[in-house]
C-alpha atoms as a PDB file:
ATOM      1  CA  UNK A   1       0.000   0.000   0.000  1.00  0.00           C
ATOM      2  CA  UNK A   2       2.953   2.883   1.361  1.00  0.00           C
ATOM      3  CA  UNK A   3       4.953   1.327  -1.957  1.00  0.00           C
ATOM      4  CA  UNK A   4       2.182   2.683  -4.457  1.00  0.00           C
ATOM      5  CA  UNK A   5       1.607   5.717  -2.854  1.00  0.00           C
ATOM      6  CA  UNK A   6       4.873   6.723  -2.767  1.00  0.00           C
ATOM      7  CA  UNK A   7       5.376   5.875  -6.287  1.00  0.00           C
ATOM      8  CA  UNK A   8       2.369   7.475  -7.238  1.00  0.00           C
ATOM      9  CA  UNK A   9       3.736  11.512  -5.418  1.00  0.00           C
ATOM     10  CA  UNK A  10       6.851  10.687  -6.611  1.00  0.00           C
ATOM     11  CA  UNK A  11       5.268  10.456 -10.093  1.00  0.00           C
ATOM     12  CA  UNK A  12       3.380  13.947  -9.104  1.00  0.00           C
ATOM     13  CA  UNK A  13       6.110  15.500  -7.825  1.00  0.00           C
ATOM     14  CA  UNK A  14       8.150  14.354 -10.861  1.00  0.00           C
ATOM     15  CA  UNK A  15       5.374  15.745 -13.687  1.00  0.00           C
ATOM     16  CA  UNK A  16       5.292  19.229 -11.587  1.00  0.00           C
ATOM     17  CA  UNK A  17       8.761  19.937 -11.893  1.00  0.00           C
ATOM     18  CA  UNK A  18       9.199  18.896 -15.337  1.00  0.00           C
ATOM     19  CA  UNK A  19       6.109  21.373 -16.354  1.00  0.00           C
ATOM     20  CA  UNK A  20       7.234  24.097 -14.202  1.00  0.00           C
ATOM     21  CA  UNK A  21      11.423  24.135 -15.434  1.00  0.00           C
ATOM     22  CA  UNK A  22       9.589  23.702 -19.330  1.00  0.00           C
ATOM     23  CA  UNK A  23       7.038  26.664 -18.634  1.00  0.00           C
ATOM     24  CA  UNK A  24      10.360  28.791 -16.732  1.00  0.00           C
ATOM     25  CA  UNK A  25      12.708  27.816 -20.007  1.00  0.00           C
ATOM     26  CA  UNK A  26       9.927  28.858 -22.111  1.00  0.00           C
ATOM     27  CA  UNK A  27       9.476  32.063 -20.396  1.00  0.00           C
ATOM     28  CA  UNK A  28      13.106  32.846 -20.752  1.00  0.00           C
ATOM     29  CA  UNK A  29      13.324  32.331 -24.163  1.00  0.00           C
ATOM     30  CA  UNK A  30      10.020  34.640 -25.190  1.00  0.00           C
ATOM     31  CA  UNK A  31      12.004  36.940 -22.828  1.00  0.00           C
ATOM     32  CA  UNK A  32      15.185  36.847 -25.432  1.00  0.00           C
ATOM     33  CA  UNK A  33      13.091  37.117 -28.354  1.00  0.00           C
ATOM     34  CA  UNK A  34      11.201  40.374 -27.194  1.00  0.00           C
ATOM     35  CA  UNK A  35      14.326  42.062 -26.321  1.00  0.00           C
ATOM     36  CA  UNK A  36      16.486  41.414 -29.691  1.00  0.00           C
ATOM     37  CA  UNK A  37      13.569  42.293 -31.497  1.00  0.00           C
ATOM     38  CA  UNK A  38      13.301  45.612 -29.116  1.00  0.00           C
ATOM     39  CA  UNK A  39      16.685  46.224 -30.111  1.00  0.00           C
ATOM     40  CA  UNK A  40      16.667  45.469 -33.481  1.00  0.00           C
ATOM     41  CA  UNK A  41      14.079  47.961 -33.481  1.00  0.00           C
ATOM     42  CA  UNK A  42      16.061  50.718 -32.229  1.00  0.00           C
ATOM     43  CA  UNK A  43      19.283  50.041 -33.741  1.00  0.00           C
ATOM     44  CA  UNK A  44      18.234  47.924 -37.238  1.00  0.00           C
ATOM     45  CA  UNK A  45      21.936  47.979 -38.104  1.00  0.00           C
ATOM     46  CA  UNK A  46      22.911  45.996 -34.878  1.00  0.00           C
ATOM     47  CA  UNK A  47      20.845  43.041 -36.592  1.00  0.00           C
ATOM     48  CA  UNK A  48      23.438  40.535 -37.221  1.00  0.00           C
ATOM     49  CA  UNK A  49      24.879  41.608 -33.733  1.00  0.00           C
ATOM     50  CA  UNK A  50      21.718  41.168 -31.514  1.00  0.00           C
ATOM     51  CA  UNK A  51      20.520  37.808 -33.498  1.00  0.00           C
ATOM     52  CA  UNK A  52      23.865  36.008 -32.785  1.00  0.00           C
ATOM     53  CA  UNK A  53      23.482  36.910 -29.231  1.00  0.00           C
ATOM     54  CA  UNK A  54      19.757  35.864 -28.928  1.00  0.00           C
ATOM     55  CA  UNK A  55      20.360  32.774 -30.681  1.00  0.00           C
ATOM     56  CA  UNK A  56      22.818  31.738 -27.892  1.00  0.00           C
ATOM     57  CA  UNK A  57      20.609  32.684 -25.456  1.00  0.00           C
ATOM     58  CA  UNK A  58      17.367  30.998 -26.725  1.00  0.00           C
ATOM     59  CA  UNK A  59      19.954  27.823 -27.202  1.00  0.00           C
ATOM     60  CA  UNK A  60      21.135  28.183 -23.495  1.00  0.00           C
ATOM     61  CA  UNK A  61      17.389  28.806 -22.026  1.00  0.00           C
ATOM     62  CA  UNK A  62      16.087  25.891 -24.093  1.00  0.00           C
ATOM     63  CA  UNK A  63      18.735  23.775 -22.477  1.00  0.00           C
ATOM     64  CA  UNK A  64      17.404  24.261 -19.235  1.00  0.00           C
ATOM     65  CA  UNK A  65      14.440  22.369 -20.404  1.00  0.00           C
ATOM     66  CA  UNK A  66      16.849  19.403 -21.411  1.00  0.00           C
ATOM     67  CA  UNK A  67      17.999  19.230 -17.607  1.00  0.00           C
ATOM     68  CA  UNK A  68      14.539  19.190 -16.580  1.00  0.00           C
ATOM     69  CA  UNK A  69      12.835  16.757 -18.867  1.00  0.00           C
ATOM     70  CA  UNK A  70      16.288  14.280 -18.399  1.00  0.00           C
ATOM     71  CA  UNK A  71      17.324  14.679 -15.103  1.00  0.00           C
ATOM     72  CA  UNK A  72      13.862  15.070 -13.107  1.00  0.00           C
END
């Protein structure tokens, strides 16, 4: 009986963490996007600039969701 309910909050507990780290990564990277495009929009010849930089950032924020999903 104590066996399946612990599996069964450790399965909770699991799930919750996963969706809040994926919902946190996905935050961050809407985050990146708004400000290169902010300023891209103020400074349009800083393009090439700002999108190498928000590339590595998306990549970085997205693999925060990798930990999550692998290690949780």
């Amino acid at each position: 009986m104590f066996r399946i309910l612990a599996e069964f909050t450790g399965n909770i507990c699991t799930s919750l963490v996963q969706t809040v780290g994926c919902f946190i990564s996905g935050l961050g990277v809407m985050m990146i996007g708004m400000r290169a495009v902010e300023a891209v929009g103020r400074n349009p010849g800083s393009a090439g600039k700002v999108l190498v930089q928000s590339i590595l950032g998306m990549a970085l924020a997205e693999a925060i969701t990798f930990y999550v999903l692998f290690l949780a």
